[in-house]
Protein backbone atom coordinates (compact mmCIF):
# COMPACT_ATOMS: atom_id res chain seq x y z
CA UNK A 1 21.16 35.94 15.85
CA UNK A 2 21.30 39.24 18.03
CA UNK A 3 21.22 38.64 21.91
CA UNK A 4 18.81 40.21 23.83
CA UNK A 5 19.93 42.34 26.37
CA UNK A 6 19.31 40.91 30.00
CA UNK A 7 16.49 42.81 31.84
CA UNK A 8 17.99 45.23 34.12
CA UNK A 9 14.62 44.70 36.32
CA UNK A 10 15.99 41.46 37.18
CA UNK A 11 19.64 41.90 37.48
CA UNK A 12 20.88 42.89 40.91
CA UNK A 13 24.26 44.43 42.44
CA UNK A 14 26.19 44.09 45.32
CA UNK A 15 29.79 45.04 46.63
CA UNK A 16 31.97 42.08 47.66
CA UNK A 17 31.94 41.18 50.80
CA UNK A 18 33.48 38.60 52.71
CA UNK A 19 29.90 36.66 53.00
CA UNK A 20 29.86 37.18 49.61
CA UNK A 21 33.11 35.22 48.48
CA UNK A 22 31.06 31.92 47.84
CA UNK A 23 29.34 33.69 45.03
CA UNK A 24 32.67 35.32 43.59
CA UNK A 25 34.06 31.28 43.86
CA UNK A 26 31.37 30.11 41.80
CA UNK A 27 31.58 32.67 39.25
CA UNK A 28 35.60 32.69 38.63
CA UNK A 29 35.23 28.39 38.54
CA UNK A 30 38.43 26.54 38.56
CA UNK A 31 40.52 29.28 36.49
CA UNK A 32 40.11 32.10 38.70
CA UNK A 33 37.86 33.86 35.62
CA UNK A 34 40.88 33.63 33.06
CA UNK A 35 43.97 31.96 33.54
CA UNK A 36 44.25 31.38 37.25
CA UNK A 37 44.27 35.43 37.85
CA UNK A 38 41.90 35.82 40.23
CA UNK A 39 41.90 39.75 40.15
CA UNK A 40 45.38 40.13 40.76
CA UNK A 41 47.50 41.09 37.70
CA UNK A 42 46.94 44.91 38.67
CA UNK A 43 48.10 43.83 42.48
CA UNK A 44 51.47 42.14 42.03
CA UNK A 45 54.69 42.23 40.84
CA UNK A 46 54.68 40.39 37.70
CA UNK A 47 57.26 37.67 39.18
CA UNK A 48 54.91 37.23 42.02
CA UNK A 49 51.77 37.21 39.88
CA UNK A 50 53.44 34.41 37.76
CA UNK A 51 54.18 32.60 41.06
CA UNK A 52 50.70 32.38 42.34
CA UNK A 53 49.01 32.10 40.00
CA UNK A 54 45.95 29.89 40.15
CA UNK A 55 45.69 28.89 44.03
CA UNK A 56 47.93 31.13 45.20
CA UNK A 57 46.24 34.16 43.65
CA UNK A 58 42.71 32.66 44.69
CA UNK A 59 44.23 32.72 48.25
CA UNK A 60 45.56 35.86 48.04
CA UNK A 61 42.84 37.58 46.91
CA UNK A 62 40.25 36.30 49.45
CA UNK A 63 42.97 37.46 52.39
CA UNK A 64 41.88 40.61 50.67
CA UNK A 65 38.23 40.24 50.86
CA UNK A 66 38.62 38.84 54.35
CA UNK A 67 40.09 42.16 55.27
CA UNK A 68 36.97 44.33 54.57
CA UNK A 69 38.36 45.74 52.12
CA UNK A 70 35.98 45.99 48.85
CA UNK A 71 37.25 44.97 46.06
CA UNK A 72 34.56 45.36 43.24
CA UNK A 73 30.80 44.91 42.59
CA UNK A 74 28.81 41.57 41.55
CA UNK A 75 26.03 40.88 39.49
CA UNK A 76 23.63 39.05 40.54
CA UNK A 77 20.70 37.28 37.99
CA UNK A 78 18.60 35.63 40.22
CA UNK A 79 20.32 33.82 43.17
CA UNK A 80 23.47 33.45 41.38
CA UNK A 81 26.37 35.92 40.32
CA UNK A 82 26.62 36.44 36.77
CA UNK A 83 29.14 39.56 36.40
CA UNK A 84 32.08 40.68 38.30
CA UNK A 85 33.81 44.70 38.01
CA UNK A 86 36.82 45.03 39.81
CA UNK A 87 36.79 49.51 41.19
CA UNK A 88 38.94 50.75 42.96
CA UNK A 89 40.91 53.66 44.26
CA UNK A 90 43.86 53.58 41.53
CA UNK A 91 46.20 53.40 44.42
CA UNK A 92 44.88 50.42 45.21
CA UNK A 93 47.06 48.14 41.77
CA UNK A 94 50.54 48.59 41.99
CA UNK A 95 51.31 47.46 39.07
CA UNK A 96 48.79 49.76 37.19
CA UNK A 97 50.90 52.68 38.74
CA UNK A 98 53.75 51.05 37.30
CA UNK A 99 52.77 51.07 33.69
CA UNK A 100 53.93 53.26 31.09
CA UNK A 101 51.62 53.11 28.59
CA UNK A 102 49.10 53.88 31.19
CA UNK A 103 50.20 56.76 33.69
CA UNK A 104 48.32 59.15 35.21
CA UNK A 105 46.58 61.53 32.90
CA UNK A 106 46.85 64.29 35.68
CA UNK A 107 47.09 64.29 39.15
CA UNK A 108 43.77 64.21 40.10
CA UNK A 109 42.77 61.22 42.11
CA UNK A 110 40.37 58.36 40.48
CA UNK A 111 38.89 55.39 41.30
CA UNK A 112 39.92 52.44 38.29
CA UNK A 113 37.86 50.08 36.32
CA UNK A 114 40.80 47.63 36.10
CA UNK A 115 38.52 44.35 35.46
CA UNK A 116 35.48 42.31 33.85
CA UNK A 117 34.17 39.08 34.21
CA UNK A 118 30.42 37.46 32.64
CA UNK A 119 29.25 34.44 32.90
CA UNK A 120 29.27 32.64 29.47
CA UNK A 121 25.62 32.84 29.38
CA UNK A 122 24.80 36.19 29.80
CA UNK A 123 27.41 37.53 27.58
CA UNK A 124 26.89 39.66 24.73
CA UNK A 125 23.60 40.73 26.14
CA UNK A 126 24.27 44.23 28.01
CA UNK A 127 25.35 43.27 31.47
CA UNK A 128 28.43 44.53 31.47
CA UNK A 129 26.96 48.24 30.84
CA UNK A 130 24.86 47.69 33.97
CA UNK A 131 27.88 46.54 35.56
CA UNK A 132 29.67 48.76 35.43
CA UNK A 133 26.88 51.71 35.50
CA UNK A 134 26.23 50.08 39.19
CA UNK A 135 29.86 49.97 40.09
CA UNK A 136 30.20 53.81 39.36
CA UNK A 137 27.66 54.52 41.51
CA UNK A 138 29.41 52.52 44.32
CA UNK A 139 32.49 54.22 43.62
CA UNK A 140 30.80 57.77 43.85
CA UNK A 141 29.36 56.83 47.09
CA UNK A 142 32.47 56.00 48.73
CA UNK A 143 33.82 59.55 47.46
CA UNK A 144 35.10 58.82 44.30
CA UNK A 145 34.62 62.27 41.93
CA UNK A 146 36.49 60.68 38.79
CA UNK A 147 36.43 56.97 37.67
CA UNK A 148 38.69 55.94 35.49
CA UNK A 149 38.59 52.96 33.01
CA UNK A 150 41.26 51.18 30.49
CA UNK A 151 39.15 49.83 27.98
CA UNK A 152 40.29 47.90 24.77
CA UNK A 153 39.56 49.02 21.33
CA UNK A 154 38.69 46.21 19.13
CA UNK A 155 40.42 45.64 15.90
CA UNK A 156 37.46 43.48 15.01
CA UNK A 157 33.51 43.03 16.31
CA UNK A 158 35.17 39.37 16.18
CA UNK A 159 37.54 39.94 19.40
CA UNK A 160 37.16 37.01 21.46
CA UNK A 161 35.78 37.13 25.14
CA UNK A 162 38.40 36.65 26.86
CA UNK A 163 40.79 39.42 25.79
CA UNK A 164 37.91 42.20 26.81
CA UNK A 165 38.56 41.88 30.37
CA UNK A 166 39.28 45.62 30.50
CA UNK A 167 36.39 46.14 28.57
CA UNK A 168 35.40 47.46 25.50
CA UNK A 169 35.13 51.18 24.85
CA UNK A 170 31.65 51.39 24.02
CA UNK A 171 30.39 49.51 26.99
CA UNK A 172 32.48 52.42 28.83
CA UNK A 173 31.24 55.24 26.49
CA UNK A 174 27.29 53.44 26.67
CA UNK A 175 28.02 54.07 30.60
CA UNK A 176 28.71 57.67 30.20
CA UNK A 177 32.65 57.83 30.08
CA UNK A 178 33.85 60.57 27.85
CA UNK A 179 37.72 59.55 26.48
CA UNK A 180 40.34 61.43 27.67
CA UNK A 181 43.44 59.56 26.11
CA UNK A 182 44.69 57.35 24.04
CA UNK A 183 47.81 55.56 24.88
CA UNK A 184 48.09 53.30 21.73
CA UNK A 185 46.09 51.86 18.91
CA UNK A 186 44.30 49.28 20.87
CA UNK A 187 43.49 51.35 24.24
CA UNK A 188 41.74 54.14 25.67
CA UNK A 189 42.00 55.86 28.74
CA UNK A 190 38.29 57.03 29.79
CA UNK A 191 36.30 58.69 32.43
CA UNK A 192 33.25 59.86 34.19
CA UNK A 193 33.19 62.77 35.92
CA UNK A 194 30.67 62.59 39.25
CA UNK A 195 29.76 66.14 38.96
CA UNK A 196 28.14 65.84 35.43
CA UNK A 197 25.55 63.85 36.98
CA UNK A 198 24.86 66.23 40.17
């Protein structure tokens, strides 16, 4: 049976904020989305990532929020978030900088698409193409002229949920981002360029 995408007229987006962080707490449940990560395997050390993880990432990453800094964008269907995209300048994940297989294409500066997270129930059905559609345009209104995402590239239609957290390449290319790079087999480097929408 093919899902049927959610209806974007009824899907709303919002930046998280610190107000905000109930919503993100509901979402990520008890694992912190997948495997007590709570959006920071980009922002650590690897040693310090496998430390905290669980409550100690969930705390650290709220110190975050409670900063002002924004993290991402949430998806919202009805009163209750249904999608997380973690954007960013790239500066922003350490650890991404760190990473071989993927260093900076050029020098140019770009935001990052470093993460996903749906709700069971409305996966499968398109959100995450709104998602991150919506996050783009927050990241272009904060100045961003390039974002840049790391998505994965299937071996099967079968991959399970929980290892496209980067994303999949066609919900990147079905939000307008052109490849630029291909560190490996199983990954793309991709991006949208602001000024091919002006």
């Amino acid at each position: 049976m093919t899902a049927t995408n959610v209806d974007a007229t009824a899907v709303d987006f919002a930046p998280l904020t610190p107000e905000r962080w109930p919503d993100l707490e509901a979402l990520f449940g008890p694992r912190g989305a997948c495997g007590g990560c709570w959006d920071m395997w980009w922002r650590l050390p690897r040693a310090e990532f496998d430390r905290l993880k669980g409550e100690g990432n969930k705390d650290a990453f709220r110190a975050l929020v409670a900063t002002g800094v924004v993290p991402g964008v949430l998806a919202y269907v009805g009163e209750q978030a249904a999608g997380w995209c973690a954007i960013q300048p790239r500066a922003a994940y350490p650890a991404l900088e760190r990473s071989r297989a993927l260093r900076p294409v050029d020098d140019q500066p770009v935001w990052s698409v470093t993460c996903f997270f749906v709700a069971r129930a409305q996966r499968r059905q398109g959100l995450a193409v709104q998602l991150l559609r919506a996050a783009t345009t927050y990241a272009v209104s904060r100045g961003a002229t390039i974002v840049e995402g790391y998505p994965s590239i299937p071996k099967s239609p079968a991959m399970p949920d929980v290892f496209a957290w980067h994303g999949t390449l066609s919900t990147f290319t079905q939000a307008d981002f052109a490849e630029v790079a291909w560190p490996s087999a199983s990954r793309a480097i991709v991006r949208y360029m602001a000024q091919q929408s002006a």
